[in-house]
PDB file of N, CA and C in Angstrom:
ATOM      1  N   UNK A   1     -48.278  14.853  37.869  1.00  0.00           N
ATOM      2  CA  UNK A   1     -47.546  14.296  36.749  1.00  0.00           C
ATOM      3  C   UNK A   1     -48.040  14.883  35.434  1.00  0.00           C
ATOM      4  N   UNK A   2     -49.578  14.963  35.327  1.00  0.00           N
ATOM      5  CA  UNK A   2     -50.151  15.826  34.230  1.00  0.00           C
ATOM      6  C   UNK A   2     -49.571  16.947  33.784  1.00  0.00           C
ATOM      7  N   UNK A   3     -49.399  17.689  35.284  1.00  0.00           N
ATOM      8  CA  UNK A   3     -48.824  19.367  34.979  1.00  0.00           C
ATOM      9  C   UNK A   3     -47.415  19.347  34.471  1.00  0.00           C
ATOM     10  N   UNK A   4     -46.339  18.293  34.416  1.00  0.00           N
ATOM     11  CA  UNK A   4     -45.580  18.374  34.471  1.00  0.00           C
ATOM     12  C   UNK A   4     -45.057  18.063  32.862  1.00  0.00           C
ATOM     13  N   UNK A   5     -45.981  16.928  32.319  1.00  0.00           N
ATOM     14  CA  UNK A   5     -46.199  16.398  30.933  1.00  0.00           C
ATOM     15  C   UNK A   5     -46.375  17.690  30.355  1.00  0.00           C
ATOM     16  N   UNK A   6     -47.420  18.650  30.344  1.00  0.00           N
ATOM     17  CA  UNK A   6     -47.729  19.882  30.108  1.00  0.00           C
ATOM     18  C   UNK A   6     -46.542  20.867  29.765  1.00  0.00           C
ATOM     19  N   UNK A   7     -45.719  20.967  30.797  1.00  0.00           N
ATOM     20  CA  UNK A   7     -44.856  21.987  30.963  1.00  0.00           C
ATOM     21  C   UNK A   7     -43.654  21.664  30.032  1.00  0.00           C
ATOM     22  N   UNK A   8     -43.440  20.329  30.505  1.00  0.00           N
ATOM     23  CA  UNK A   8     -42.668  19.836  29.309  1.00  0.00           C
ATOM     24  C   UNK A   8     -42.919  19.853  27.794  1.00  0.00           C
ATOM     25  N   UNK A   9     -43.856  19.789  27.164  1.00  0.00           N
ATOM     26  CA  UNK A   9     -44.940  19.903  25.979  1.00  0.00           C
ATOM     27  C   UNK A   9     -44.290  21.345  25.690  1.00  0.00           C
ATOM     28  N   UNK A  10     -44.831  21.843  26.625  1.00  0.00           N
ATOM     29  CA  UNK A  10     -44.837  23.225  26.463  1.00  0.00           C
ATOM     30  C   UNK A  10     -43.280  24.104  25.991  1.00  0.00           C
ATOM     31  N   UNK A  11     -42.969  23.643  26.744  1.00  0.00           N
ATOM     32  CA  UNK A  11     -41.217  23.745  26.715  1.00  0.00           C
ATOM     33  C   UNK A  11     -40.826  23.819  25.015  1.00  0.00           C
ATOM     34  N   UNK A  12     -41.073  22.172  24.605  1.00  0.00           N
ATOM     35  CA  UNK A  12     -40.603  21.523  23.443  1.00  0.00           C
ATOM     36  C   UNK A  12     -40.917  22.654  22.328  1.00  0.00           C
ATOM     37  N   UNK A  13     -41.958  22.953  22.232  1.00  0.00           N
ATOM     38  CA  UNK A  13     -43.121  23.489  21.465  1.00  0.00           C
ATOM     39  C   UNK A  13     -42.404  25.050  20.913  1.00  0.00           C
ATOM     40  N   UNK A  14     -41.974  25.535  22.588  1.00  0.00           N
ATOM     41  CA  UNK A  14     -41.505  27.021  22.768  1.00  0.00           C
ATOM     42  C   UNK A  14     -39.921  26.526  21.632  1.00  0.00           C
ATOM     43  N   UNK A  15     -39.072  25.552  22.420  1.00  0.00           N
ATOM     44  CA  UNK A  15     -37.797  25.324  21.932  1.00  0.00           C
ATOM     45  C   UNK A  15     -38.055  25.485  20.013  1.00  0.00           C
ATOM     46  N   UNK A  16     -38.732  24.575  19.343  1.00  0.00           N
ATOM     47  CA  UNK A  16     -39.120  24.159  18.755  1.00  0.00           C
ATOM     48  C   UNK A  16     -38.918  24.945  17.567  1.00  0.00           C
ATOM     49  N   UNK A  17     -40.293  26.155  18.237  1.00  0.00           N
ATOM     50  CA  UNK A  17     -40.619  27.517  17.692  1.00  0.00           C
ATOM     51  C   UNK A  17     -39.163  28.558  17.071  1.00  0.00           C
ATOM     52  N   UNK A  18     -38.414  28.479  18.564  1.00  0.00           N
ATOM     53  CA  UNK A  18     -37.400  29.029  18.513  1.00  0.00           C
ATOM     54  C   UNK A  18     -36.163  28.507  17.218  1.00  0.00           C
ATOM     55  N   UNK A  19     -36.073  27.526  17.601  1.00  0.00           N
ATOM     56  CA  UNK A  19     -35.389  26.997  16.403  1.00  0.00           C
ATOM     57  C   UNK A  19     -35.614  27.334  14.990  1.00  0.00           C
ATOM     58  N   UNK A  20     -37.113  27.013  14.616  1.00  0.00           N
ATOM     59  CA  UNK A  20     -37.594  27.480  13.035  1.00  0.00           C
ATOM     60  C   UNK A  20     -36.989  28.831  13.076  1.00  0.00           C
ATOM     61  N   UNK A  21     -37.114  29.565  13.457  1.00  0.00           N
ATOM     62  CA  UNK A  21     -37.151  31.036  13.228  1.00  0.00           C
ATOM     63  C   UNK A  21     -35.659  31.333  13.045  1.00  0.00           C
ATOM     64  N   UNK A  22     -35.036  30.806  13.986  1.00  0.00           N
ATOM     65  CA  UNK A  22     -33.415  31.025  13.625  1.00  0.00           C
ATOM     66  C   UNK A  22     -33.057  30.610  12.500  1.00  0.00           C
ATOM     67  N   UNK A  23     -33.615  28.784  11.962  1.00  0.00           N
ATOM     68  CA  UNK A  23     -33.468  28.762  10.898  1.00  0.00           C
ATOM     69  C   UNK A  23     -33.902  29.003   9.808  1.00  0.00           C
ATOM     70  N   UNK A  24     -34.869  29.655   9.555  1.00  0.00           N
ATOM     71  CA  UNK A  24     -35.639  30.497   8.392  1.00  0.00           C
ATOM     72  C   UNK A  24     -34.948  31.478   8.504  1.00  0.00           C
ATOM     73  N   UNK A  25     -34.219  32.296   8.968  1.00  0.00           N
ATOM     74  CA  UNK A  25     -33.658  33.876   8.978  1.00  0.00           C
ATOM     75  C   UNK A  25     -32.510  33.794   8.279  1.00  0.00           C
ATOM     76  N   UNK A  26     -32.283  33.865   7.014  1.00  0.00           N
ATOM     77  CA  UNK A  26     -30.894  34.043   6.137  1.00  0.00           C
ATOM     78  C   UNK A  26     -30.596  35.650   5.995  1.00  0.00           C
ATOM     79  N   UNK A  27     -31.275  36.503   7.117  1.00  0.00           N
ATOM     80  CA  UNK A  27     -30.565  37.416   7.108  1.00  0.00           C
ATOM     81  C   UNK A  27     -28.963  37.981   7.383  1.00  0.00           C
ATOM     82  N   UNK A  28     -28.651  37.235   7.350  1.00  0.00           N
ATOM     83  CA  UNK A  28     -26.715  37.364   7.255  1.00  0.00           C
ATOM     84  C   UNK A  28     -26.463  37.032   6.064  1.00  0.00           C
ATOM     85  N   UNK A  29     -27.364  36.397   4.823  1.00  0.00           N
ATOM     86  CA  UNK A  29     -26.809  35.735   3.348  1.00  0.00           C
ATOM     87  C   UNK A  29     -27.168  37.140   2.882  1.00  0.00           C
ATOM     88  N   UNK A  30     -28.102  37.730   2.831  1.00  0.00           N
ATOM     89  CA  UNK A  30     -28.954  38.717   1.855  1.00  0.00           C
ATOM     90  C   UNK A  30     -28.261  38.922   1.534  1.00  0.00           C
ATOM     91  N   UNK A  31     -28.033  39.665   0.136  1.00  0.00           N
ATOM     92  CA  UNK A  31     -27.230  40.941  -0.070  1.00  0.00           C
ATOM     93  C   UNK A  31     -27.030  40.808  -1.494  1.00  0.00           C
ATOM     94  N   UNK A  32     -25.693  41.119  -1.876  1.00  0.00           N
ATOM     95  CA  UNK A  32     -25.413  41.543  -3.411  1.00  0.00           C
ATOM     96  C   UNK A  32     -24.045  40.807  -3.470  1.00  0.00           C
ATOM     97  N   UNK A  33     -24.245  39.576  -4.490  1.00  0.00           N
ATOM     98  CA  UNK A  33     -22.631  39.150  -4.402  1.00  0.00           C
ATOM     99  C   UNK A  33     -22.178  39.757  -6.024  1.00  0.00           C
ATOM    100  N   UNK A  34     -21.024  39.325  -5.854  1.00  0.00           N
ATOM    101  CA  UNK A  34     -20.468  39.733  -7.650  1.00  0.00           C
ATOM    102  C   UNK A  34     -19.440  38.959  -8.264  1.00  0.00           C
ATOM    103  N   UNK A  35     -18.384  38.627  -9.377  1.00  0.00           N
ATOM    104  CA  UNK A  35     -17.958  37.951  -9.595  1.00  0.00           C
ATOM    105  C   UNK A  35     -17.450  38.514 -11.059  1.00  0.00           C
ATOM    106  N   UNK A  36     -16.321  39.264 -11.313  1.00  0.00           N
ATOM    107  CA  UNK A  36     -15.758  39.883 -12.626  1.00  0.00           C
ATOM    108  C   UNK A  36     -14.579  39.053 -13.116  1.00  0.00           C
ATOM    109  N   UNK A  37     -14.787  39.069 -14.386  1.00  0.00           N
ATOM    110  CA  UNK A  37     -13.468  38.616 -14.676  1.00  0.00           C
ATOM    111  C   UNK A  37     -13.439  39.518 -16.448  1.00  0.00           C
ATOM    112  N   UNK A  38     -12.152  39.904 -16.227  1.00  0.00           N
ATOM    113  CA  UNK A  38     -11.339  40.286 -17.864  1.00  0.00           C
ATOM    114  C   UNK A  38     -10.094  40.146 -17.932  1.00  0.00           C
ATOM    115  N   UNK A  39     -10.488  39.818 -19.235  1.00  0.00           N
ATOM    116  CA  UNK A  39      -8.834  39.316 -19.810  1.00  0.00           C
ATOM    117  C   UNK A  39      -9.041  39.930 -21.564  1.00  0.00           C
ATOM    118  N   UNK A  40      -8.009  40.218 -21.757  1.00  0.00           N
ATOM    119  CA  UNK A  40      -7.848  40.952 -23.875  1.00  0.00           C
ATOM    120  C   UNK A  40      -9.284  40.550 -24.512  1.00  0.00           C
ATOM    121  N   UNK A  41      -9.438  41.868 -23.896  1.00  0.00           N
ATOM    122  CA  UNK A  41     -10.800  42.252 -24.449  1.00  0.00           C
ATOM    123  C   UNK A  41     -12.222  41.860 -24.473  1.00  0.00           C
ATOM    124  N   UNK A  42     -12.657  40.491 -23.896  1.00  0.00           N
ATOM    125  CA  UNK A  42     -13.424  39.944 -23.096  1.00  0.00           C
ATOM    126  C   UNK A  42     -13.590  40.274 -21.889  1.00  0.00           C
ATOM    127  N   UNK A  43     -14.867  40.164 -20.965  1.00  0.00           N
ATOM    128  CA  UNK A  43     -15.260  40.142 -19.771  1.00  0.00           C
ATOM    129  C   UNK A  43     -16.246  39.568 -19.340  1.00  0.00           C
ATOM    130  N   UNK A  44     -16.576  39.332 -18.385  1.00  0.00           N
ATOM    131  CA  UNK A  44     -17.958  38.930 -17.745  1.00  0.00           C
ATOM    132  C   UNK A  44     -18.276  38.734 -16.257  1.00  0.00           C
ATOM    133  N   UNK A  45     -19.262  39.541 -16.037  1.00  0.00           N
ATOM    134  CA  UNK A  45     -19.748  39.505 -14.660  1.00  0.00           C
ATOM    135  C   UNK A  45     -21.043  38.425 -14.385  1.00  0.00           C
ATOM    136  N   UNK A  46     -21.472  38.316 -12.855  1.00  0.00           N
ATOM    137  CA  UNK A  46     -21.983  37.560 -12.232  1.00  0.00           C
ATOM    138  C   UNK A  46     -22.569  37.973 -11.205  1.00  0.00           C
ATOM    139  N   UNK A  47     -23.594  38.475 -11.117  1.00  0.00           N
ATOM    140  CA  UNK A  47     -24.181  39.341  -9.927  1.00  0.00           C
ATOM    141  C   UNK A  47     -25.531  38.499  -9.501  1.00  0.00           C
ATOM    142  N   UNK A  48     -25.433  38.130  -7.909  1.00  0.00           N
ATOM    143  CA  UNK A  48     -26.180  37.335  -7.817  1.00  0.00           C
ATOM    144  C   UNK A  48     -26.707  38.510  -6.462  1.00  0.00           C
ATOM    145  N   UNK A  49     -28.255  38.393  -6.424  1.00  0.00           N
ATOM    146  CA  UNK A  49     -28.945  39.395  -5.514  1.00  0.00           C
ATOM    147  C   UNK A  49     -29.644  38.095  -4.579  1.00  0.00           C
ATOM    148  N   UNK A  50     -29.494  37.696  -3.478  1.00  0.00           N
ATOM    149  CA  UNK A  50     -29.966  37.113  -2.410  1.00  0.00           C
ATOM    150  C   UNK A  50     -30.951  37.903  -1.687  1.00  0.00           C
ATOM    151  N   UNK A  51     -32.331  37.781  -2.071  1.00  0.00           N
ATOM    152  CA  UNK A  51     -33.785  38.617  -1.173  1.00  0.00           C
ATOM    153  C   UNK A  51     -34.054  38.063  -0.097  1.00  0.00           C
ATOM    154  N   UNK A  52     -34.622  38.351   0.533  1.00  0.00           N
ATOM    155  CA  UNK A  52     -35.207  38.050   1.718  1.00  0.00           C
ATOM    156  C   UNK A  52     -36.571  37.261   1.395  1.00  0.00           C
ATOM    157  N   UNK A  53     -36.748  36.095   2.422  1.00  0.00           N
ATOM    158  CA  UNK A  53     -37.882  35.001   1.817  1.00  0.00           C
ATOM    159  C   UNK A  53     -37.365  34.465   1.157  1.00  0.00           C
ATOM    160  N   UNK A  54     -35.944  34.016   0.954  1.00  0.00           N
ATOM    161  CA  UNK A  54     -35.481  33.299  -0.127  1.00  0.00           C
ATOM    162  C   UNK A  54     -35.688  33.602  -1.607  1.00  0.00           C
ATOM    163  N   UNK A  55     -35.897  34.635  -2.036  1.00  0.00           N
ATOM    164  CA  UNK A  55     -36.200  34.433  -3.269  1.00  0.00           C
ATOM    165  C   UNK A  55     -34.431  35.301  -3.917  1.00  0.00           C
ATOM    166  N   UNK A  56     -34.225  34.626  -5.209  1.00  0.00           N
ATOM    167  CA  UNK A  56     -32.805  35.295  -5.577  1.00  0.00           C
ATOM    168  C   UNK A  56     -33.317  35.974  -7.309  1.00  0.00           C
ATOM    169  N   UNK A  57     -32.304  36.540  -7.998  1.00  0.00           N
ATOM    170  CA  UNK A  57     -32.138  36.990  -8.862  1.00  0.00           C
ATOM    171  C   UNK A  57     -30.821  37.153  -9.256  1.00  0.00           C
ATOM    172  N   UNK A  58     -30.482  36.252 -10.653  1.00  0.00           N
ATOM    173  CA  UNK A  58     -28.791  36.164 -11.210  1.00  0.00           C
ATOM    174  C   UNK A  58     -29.037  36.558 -12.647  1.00  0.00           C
ATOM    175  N   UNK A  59     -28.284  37.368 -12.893  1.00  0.00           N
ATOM    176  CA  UNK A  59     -27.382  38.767 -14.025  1.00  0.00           C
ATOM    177  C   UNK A  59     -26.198  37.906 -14.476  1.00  0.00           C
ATOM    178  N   UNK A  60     -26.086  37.659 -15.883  1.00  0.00           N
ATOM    179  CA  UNK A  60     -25.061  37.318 -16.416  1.00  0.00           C
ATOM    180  C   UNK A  60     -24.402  38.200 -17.272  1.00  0.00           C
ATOM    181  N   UNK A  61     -23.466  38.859 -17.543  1.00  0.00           N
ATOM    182  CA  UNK A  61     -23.285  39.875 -18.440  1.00  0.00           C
ATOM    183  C   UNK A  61     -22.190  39.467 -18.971  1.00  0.00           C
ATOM    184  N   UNK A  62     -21.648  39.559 -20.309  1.00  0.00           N
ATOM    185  CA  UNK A  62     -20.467  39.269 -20.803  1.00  0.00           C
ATOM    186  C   UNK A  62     -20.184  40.292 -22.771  1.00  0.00           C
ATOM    187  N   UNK A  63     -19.207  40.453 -22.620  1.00  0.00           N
ATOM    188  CA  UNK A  63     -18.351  40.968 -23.753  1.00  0.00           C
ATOM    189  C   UNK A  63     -17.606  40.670 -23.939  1.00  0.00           C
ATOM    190  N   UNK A  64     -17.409  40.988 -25.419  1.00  0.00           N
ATOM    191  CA  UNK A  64     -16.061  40.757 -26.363  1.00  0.00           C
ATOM    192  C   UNK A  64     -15.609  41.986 -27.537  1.00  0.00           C
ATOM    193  N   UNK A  65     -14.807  42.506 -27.687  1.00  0.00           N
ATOM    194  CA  UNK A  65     -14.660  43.573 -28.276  1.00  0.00           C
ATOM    195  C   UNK A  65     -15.146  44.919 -28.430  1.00  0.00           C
ATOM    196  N   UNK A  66     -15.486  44.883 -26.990  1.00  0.00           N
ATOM    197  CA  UNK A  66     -16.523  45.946 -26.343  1.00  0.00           C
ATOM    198  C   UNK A  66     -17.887  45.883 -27.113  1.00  0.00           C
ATOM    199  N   UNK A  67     -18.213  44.904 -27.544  1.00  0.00           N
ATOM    200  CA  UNK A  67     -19.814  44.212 -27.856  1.00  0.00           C
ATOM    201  C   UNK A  67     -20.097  43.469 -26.578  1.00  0.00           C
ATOM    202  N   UNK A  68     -21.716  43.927 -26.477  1.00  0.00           N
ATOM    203  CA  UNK A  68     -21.946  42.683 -25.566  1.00  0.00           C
ATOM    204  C   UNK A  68     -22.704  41.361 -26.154  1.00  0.00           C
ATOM    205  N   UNK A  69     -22.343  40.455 -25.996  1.00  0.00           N
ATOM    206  CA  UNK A  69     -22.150  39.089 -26.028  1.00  0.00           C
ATOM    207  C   UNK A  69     -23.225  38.175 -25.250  1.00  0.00           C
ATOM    208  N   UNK A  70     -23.658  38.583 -24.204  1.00  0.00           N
ATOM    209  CA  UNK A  70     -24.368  38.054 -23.438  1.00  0.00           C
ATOM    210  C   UNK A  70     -25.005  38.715 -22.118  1.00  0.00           C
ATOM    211  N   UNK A  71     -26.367  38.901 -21.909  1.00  0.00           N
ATOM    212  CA  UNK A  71     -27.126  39.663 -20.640  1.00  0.00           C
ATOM    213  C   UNK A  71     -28.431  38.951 -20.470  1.00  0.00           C
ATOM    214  N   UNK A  72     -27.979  38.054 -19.646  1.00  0.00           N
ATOM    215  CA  UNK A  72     -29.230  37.104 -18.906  1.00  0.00           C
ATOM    216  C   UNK A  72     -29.410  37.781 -17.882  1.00  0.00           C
ATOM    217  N   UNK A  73     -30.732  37.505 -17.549  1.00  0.00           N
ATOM    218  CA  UNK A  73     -31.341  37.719 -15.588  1.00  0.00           C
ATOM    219  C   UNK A  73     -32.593  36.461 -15.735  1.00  0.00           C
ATOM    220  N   UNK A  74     -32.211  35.790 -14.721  1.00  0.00           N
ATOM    221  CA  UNK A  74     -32.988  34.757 -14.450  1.00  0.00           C
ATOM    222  C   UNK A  74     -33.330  34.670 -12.418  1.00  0.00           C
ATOM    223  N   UNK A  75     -34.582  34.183 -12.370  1.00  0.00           N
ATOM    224  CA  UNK A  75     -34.847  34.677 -11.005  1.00  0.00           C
ATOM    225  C   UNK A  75     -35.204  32.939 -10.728  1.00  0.00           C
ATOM    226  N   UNK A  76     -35.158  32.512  -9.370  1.00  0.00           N
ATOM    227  CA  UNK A  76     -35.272  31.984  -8.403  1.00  0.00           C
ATOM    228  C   UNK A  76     -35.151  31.899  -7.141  1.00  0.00           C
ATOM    229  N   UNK A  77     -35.402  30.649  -6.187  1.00  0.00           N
ATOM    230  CA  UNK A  77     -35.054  30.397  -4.788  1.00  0.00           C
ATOM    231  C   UNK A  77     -33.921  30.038  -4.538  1.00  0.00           C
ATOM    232  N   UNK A  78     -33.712  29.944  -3.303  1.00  0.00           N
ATOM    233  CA  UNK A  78     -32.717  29.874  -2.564  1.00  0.00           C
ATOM    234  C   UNK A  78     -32.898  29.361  -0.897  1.00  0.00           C
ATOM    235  N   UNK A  79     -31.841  28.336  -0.835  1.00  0.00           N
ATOM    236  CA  UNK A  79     -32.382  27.911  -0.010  1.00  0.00           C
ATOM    237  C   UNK A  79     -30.873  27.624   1.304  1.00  0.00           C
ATOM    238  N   UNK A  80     -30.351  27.731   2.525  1.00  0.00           N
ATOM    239  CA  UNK A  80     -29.370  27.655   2.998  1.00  0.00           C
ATOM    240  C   UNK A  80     -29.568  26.756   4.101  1.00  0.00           C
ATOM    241  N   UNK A  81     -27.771  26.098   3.944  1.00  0.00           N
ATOM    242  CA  UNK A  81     -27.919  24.894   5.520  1.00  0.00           C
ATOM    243  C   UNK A  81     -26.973  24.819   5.603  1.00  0.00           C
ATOM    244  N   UNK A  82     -26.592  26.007   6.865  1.00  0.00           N
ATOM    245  CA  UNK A  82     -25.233  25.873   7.184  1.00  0.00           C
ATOM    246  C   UNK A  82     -24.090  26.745   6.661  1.00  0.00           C
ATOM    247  N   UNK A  83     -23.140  25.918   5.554  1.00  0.00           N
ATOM    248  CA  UNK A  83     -22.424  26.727   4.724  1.00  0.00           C
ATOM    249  C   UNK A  83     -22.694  26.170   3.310  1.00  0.00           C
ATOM    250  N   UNK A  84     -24.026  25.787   3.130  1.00  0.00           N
ATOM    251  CA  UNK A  84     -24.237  24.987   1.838  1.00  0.00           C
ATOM    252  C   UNK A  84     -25.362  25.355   0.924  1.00  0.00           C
ATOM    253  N   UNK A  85     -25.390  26.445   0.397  1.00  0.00           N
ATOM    254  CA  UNK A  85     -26.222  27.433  -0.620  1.00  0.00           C
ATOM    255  C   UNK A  85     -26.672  26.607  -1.616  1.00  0.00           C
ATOM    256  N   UNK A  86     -27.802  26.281  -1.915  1.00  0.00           N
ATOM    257  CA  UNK A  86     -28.706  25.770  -2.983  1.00  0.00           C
ATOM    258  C   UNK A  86     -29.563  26.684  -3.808  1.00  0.00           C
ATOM    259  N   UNK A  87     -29.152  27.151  -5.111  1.00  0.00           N
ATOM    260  CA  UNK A  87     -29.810  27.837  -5.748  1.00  0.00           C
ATOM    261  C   UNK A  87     -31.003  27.008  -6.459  1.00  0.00           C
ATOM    262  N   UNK A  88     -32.142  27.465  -6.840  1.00  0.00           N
ATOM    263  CA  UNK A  88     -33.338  26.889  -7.486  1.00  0.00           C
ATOM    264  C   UNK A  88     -33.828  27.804  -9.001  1.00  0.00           C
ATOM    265  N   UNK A  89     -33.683  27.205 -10.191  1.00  0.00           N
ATOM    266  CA  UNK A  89     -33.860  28.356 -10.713  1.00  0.00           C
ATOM    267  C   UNK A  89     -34.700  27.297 -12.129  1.00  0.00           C
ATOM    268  N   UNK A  90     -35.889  27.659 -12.061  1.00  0.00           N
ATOM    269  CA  UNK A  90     -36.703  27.016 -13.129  1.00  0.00           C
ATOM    270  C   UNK A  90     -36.490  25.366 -13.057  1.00  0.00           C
ATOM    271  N   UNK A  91     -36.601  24.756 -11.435  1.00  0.00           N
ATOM    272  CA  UNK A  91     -36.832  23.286 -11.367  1.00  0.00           C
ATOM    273  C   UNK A  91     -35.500  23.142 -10.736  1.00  0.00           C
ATOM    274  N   UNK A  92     -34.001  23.510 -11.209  1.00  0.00           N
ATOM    275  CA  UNK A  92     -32.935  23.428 -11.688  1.00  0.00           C
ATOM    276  C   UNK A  92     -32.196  23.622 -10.323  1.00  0.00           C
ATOM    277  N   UNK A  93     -31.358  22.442  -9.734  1.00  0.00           N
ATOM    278  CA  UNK A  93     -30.868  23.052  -8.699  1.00  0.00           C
ATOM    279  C   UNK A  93     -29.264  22.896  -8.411  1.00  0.00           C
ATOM    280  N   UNK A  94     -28.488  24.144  -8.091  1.00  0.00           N
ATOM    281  CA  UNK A  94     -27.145  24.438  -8.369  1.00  0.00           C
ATOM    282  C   UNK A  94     -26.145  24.774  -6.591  1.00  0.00           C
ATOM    283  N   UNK A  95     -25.821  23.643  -6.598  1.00  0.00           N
ATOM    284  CA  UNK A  95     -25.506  24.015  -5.338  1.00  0.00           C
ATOM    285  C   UNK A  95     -24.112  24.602  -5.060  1.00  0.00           C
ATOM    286  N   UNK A  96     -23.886  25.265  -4.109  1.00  0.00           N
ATOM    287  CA  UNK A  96     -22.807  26.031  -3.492  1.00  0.00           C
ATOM    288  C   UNK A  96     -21.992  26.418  -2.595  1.00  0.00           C
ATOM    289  N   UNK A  97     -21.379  26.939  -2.114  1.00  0.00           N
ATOM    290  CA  UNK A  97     -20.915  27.281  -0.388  1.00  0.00           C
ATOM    291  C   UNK A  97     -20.709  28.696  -0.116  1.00  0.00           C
ATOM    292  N   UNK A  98     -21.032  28.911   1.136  1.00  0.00           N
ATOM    293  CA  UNK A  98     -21.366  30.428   1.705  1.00  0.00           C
ATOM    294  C   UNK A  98     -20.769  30.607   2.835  1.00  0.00           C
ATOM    295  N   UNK A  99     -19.695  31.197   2.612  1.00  0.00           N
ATOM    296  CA  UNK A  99     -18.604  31.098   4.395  1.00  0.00           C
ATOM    297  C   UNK A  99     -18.058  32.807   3.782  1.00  0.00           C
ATOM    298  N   UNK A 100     -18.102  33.169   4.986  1.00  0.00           N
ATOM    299  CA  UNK A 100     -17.439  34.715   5.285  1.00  0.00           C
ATOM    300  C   UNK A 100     -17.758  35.500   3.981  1.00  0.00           C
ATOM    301  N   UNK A 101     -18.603  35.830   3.756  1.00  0.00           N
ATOM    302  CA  UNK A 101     -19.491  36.888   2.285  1.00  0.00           C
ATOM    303  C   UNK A 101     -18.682  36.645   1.088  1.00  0.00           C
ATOM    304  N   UNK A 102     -18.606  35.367   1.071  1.00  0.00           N
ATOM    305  CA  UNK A 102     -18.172  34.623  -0.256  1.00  0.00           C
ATOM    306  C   UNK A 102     -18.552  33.631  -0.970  1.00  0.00           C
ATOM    307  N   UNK A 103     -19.021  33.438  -1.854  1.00  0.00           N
ATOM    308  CA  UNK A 103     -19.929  31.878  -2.457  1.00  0.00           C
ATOM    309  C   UNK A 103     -19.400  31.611  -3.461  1.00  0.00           C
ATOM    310  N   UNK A 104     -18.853  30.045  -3.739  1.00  0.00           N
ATOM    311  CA  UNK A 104     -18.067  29.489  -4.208  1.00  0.00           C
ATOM    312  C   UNK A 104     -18.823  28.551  -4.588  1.00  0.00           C
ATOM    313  N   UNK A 105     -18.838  28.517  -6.019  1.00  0.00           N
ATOM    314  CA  UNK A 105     -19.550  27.841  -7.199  1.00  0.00           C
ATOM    315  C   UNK A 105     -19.066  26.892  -8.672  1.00  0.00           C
ATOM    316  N   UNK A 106     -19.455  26.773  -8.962  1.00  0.00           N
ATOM    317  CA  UNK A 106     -19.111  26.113 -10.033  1.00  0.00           C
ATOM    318  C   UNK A 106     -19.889  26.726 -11.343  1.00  0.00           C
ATOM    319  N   UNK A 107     -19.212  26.724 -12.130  1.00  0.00           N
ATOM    320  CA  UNK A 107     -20.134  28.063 -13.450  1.00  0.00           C
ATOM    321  C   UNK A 107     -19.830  26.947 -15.122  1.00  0.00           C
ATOM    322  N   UNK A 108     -20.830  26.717 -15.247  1.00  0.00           N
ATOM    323  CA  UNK A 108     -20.597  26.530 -16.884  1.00  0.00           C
ATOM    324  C   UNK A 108     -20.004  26.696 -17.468  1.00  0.00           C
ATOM    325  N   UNK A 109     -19.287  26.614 -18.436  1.00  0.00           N
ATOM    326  CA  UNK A 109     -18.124  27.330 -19.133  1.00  0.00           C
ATOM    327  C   UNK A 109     -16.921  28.228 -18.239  1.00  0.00           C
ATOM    328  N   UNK A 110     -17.032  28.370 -17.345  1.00  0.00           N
ATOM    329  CA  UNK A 110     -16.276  29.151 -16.298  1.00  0.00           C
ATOM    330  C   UNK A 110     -15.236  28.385 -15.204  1.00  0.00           C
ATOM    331  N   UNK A 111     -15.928  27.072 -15.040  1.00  0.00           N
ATOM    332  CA  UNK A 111     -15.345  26.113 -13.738  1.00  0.00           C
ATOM    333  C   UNK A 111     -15.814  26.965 -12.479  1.00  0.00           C
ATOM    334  N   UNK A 112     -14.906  27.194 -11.514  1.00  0.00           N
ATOM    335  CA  UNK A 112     -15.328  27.497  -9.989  1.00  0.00           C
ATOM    336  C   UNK A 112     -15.140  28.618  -9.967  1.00  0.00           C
ATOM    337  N   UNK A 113     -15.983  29.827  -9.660  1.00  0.00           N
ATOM    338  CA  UNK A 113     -16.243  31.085  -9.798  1.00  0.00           C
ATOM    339  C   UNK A 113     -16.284  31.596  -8.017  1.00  0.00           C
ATOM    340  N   UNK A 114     -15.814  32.710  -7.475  1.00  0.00           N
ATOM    341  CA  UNK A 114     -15.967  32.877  -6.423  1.00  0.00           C
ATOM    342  C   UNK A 114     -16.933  34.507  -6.336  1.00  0.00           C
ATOM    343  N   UNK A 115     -18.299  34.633  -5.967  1.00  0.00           N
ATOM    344  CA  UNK A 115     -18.498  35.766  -5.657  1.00  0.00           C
ATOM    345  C   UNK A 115     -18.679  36.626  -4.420  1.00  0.00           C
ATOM    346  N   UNK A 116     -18.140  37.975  -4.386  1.00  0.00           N
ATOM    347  CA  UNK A 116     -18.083  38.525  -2.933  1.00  0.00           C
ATOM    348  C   UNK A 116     -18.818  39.132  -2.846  1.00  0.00           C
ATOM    349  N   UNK A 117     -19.763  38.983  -1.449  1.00  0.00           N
ATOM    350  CA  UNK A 117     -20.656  39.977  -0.929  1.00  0.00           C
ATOM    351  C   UNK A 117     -20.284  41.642  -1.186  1.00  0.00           C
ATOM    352  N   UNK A 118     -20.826  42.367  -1.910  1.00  0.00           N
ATOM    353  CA  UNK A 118     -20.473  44.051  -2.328  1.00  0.00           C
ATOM    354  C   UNK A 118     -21.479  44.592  -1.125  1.00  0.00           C
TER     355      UNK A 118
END
């Protein structure tokens, strides 16, 4: 009965293992999303870089009269469950959705922004 408690243990442990690892691996998110928009003479992009280890980096760029207007880069985590993208960025957390190399957000001044995996 001992050996069997054991094996079972053992089992769990292996299962267990297996699981973390699948879910720590956001290697299918990585990558480079983007997000343009222009209209008379304004523009602005949205480039969000998804690293590996979770860590991200987001590029705000914007113009107006072929001045630029605005060029943020701000870095944080990132964190995924499922189809439900949580950005982390100085405490700050912005959540999202991630289905077929597309993430669908909500933007400040912008409303719901969609960016595609490039």
């Amino acid at each position: 009965m001992k050996k069997l408690v054991k094996v079972f243990g053992l089992l769990t442990v292996i299962a267990c293992l297996c699981l973390s690892v699948a879910a720590c691996g956001d290697s299918g998110v990585e990558g480079t999303y983007e997000y343009s928009l222009s209209a008379e003479g304004a523009s602005s992009t949205i480039t969000l870089e998804l690293k590996s280890g979770g860590k991200m980096t987001m590029t705000i760029k914007a113009s107006m009269g072929g001045q630029e207007i605005a060029n943020e880069t701000v870095e944080g985590t990132y964190k995924v469950s499922g189809e439900k993208l949580t950005l982390t960025v100085e405490g700050e957390d912005a959540e999202a959705t991630i289905k077929d190399g597309k993430i669908t957000m909500e933007a400040p001044n912008m409303g719901k922004v969609v960016l595609t995996k490039k």
